[in-house]
Protein backbone atom coordinates (compact mmCIF):
# COMPACT_ATOMS: atom_id res chain seq x y z
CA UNK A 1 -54.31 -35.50 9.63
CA UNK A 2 -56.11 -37.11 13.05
CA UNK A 3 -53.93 -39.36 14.39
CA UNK A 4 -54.86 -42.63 16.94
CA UNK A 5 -53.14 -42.77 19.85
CA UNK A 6 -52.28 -46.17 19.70
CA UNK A 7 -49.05 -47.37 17.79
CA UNK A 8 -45.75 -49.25 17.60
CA UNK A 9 -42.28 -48.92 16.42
CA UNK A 10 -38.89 -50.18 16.61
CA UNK A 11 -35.53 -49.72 15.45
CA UNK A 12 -31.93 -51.35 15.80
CA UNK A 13 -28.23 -50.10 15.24
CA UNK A 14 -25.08 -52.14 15.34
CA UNK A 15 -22.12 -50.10 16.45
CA UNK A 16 -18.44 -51.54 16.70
CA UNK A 17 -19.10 -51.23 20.61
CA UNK A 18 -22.70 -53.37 20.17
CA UNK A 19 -26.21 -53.12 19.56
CA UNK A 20 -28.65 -50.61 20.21
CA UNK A 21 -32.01 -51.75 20.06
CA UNK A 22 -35.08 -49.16 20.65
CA UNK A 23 -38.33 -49.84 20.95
CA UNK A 24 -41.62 -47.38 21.35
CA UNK A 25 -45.25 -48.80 22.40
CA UNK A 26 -48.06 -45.50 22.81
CA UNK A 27 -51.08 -46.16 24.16
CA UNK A 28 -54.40 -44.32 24.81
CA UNK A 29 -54.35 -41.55 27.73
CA UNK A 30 -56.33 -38.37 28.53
CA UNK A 31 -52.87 -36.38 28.39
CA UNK A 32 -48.94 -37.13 27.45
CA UNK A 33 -47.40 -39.31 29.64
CA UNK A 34 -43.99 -40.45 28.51
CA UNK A 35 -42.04 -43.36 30.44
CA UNK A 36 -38.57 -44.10 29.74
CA UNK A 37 -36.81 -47.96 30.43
CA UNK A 38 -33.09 -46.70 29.25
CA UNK A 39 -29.72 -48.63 29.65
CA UNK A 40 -27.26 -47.21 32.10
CA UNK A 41 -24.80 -46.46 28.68
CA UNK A 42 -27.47 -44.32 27.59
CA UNK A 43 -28.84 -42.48 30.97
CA UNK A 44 -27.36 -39.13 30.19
CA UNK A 45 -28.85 -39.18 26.57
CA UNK A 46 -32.39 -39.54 28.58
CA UNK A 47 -33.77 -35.89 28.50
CA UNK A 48 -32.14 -35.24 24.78
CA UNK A 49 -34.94 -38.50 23.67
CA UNK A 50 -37.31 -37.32 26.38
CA UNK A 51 -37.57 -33.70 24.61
CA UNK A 52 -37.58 -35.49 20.75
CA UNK A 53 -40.38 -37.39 22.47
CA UNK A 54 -42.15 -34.77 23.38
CA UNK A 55 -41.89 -32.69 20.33
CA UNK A 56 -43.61 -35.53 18.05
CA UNK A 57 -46.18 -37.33 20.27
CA UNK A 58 -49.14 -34.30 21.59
CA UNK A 59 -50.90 -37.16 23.71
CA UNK A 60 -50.62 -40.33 24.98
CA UNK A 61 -48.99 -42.91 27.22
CA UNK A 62 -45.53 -43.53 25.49
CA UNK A 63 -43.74 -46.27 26.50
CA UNK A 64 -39.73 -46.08 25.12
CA UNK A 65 -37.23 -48.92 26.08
CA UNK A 66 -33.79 -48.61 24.93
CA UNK A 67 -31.35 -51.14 25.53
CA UNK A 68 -27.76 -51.70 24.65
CA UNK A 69 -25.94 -54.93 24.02
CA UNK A 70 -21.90 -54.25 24.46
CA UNK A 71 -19.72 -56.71 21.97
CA UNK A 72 -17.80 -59.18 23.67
CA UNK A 73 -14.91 -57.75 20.92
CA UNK A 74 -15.41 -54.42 21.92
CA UNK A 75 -14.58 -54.58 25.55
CA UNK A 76 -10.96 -53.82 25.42
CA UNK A 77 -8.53 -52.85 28.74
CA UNK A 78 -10.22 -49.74 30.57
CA UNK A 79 -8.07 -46.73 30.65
CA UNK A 80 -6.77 -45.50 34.36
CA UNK A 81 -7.40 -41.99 34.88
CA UNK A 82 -3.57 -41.20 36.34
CA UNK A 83 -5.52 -37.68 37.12
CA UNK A 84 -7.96 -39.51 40.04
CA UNK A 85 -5.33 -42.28 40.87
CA UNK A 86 -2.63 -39.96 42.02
CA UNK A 87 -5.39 -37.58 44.00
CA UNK A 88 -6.62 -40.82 45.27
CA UNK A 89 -2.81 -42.36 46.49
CA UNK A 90 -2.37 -38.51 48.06
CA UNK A 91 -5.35 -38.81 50.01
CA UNK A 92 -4.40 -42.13 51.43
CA UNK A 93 -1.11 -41.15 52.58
CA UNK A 94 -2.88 -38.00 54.17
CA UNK A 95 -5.24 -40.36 55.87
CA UNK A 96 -2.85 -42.97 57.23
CA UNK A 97 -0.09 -40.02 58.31
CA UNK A 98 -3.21 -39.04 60.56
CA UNK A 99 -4.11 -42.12 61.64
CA UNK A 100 -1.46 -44.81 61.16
CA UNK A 101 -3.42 -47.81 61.90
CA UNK A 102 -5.52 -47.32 59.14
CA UNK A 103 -5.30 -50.40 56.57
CA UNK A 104 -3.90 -49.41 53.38
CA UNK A 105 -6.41 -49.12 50.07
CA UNK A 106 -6.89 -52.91 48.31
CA UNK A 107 -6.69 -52.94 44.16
CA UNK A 108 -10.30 -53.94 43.83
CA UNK A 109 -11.30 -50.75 45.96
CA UNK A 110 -9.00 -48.90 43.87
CA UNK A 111 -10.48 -49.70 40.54
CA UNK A 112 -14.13 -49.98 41.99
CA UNK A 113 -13.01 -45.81 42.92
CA UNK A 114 -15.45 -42.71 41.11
CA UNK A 115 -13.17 -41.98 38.15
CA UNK A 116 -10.16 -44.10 38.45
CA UNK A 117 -11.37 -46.03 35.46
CA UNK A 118 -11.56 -43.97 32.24
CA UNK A 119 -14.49 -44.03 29.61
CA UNK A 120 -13.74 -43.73 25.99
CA UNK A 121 -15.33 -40.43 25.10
CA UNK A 122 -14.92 -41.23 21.17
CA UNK A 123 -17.21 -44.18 21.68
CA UNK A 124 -19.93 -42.66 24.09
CA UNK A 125 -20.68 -39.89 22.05
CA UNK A 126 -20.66 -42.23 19.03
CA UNK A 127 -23.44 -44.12 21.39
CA UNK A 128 -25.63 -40.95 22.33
CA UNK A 129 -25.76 -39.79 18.66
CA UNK A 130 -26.97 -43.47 17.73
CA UNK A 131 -29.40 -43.44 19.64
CA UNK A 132 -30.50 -40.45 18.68
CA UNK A 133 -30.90 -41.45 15.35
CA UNK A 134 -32.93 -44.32 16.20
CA UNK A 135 -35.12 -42.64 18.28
CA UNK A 136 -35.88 -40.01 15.15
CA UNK A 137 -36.16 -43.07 12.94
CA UNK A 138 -38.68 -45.03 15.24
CA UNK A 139 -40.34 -41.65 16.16
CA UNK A 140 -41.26 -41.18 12.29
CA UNK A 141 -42.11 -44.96 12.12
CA UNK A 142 -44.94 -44.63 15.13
CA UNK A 143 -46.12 -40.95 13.81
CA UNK A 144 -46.81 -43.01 10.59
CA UNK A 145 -48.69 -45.94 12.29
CA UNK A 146 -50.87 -43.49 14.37
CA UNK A 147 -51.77 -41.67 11.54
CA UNK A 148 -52.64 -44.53 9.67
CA UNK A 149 -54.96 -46.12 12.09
CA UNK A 150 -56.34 -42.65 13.05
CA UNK A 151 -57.78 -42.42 9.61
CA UNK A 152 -59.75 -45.46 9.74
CA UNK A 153 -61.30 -44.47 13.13
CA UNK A 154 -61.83 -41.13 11.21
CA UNK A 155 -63.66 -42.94 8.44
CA UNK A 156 -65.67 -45.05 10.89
CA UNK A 157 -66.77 -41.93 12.31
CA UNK A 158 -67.72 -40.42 9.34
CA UNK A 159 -69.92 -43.83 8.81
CA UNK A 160 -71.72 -43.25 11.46
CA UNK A 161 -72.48 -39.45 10.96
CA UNK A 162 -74.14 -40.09 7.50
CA UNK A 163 -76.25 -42.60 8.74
CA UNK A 164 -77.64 -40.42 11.84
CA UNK A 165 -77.94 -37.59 8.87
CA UNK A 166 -79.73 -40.40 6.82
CA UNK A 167 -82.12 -41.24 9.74
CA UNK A 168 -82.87 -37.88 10.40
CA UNK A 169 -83.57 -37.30 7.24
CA UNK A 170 -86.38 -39.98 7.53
CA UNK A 171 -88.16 -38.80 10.67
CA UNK A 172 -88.19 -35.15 10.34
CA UNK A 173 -91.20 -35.09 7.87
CA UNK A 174 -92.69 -37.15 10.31
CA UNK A 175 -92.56 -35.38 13.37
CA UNK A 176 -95.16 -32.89 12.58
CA UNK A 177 -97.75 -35.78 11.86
CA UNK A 178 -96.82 -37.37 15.32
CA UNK A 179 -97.68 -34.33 17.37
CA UNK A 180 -100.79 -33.30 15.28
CA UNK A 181 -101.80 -36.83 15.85
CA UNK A 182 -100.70 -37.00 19.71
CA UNK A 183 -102.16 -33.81 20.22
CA UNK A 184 -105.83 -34.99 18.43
CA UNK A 185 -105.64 -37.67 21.20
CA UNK A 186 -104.89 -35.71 23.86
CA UNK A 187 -108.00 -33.73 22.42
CA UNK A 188 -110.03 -35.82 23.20
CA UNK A 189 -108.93 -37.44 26.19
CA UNK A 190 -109.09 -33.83 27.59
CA UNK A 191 -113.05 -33.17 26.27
CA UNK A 192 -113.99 -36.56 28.69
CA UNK A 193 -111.65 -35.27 31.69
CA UNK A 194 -112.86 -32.06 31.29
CA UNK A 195 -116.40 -32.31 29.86
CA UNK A 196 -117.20 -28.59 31.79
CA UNK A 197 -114.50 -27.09 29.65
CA UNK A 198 -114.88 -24.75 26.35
CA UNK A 199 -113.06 -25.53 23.54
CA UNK A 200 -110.69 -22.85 24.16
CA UNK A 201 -109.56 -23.86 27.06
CA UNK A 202 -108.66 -27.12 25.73
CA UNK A 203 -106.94 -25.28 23.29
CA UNK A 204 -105.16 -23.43 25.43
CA UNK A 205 -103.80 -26.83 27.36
CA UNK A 206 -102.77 -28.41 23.85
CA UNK A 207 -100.71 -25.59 22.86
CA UNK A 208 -98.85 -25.86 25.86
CA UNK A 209 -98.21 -29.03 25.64
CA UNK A 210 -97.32 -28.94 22.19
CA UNK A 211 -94.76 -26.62 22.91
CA UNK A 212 -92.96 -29.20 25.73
CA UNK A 213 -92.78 -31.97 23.20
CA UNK A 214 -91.44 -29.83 20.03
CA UNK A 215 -88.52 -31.22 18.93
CA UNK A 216 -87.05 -29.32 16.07
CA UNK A 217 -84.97 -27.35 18.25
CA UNK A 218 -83.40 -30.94 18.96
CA UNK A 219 -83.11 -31.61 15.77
CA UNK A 220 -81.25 -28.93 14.16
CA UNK A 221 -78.91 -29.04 17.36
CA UNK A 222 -78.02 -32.56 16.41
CA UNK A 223 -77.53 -31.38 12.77
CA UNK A 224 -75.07 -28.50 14.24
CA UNK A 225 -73.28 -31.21 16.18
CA UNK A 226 -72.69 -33.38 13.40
CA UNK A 227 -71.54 -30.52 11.34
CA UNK A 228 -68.98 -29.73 13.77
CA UNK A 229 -67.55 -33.16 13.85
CA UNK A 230 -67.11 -33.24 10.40
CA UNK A 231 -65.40 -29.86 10.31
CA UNK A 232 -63.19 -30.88 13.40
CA UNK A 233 -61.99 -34.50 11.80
CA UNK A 234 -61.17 -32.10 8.10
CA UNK A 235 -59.22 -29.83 10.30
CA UNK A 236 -57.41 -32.50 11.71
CA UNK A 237 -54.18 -32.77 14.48
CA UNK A 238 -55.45 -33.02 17.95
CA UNK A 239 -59.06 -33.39 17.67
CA UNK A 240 -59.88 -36.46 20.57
CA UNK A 241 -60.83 -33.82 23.67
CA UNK A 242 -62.90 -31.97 20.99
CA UNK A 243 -64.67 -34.76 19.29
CA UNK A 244 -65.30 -36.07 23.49
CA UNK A 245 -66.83 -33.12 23.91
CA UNK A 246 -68.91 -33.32 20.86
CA UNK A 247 -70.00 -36.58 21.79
CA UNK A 248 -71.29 -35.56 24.99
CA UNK A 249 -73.79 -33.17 23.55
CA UNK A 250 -74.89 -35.32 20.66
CA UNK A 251 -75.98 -37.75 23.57
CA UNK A 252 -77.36 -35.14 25.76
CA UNK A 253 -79.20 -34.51 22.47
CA UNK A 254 -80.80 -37.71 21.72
CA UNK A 255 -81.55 -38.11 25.24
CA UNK A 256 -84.11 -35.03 25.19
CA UNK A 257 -85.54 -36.62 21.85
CA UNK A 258 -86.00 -39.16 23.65
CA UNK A 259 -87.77 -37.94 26.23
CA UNK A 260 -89.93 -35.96 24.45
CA UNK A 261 -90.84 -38.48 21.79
CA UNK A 262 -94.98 -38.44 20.78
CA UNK A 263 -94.08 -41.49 18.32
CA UNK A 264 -92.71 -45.06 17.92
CA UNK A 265 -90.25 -43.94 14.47
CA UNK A 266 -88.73 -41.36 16.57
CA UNK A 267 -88.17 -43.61 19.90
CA UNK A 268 -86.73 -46.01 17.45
CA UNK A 269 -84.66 -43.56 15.89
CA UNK A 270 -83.86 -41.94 18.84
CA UNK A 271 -82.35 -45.70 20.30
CA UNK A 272 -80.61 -46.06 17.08
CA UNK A 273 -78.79 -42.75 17.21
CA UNK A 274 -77.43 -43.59 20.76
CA UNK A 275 -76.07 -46.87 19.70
CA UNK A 276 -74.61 -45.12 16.67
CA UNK A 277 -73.39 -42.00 19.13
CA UNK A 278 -71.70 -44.74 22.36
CA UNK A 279 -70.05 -46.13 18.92
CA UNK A 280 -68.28 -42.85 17.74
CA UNK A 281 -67.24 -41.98 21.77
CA UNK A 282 -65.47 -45.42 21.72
CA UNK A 283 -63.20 -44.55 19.03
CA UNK A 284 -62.72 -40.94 20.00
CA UNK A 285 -61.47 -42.04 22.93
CA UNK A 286 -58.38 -43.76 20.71
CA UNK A 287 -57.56 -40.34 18.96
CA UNK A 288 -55.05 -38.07 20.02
């Protein structure tokens, strides 16, 4: 499937510690950029998301807060690591043996000590692997939304590559009658310029010219183009560099037309399929 690059998702989870709450905004860039916003609870779950993340989402800017709301129930008495503490109380006594004017460690710097205060492991991992889960869960939920609005820039797409078909279908019977009748005209515009010159010579100068302003070469280019796009959106996955790229040579395209139009249906149609071409580049641009 082609997938947009633009999407949202969200999800919760209420724990007996508090609530997890996730949230994932993606946005349109020319490679994968992905941005984490992550509570301090959560920081060594980081490259764990970051690599889910990365696994799901080929392109982008992804934007990924993830906060955590601890329950006022939850917070019990923190656990002193007697490990640290008694390190700690050795170190001090070593300290103030060496110099005994030192001043002896408060409480508050105690507890505010690396590692005197114990974390419930039980409850952290219980954390990470929530928030895990979310991120799976809103991971699936933005894959979906991507894909979704992917396949209505697809479809617009598709739109507009029938109706350049349909409009070439109108003018290329026509362009042989232009440059017969352009080059009648410059027939005889050459006979008055040049009234010492044989026919042959004149001949000579239209063919020329008619070879400069001979378009079909343009045209069946532009028919290979839009081939290719349609193949390229049916193969689907990753297709916004490729369809850019298309883009740019449809345009380059038209532009030649343009420049070697002999007639006022194929400078129309030549305006028309720029319009119809800036339209497809500005929704490429959205597809991953």
């Amino acid at each position: 499937m082609v997938s947009s690059m633009t999407g949202y998702a969200a999800a919760t989870r209420e724990l007996a510690a508090g609530t997890l709450a996730l949230e994932l905004k993606s946005v349109n860039s020319r490679f994968l950029d992905v941005q984490f916003r992550i509570a301090e609870e959560l920081r060594s779950a980081e490259p764990q998301l970051r690599e889910l993340a990365m696994a799901s989402v080929a392109r982008g800017k992804l934007d990924c807060r993830l906060a955590f709301t601890a329950s006022p129930l939850a917070r019990g008495e923190a656990a002193l690591n007697t490990e640290v503490l008694s390190r700690l109380a050795r170190l001090s006594q070593l300290v103030r043996g060496a110099l005994p004017e030192a001043q002896p460690l408060r409480v508050i710097e105690v507890l505010h000590w690396p590692g005197v205060l114990g974390e419930d492991t039980a409850a952290a991992e219980a954390l990470r692997e929530a928030a895990l889960d979310a991120m799976r869960a809103a991971l699936a939920e933005l894959s979906a939304a991507r894909v979704r609005e992917g396949e209505k820039l697809a479809r617009m797409i598709r739109e507009r590559v029938a109706r350049i078909r349909s409009r070439l279908a109108e003018i290329e019977p026509l362009v042989p009658q232009a440059v017969a009748a352009y080059a009648e005209k410059l027939a005889a515009k050459l006979r008055e310029a040049l009234a010492s010159a044989d026919e042959e010579r004149i001949r000579q100068e239209i063919a020329v010219f008619g070879v400069r302003i001979d378009v079909a070469e343009e045209l069946s280019r532009l028919g290979a183009h839009l081939d290719e796009v349609e193949r390229v959106l049916a193969a689907g996955g990753a297709v916004g560099k490729r369809l850019d790229f298309l883009m740019q040579e449809l345009n380059r395209e038209a532009n030649t037309l343009g420049a070697k139009s002999v007639s006022k249906e194929l400078s129309a149609a030549v305006l028309e399929f720029k319009v119809l071409i800036e339209q497809m580049r500005e929704q490429v641009q959205n597809l991953e």
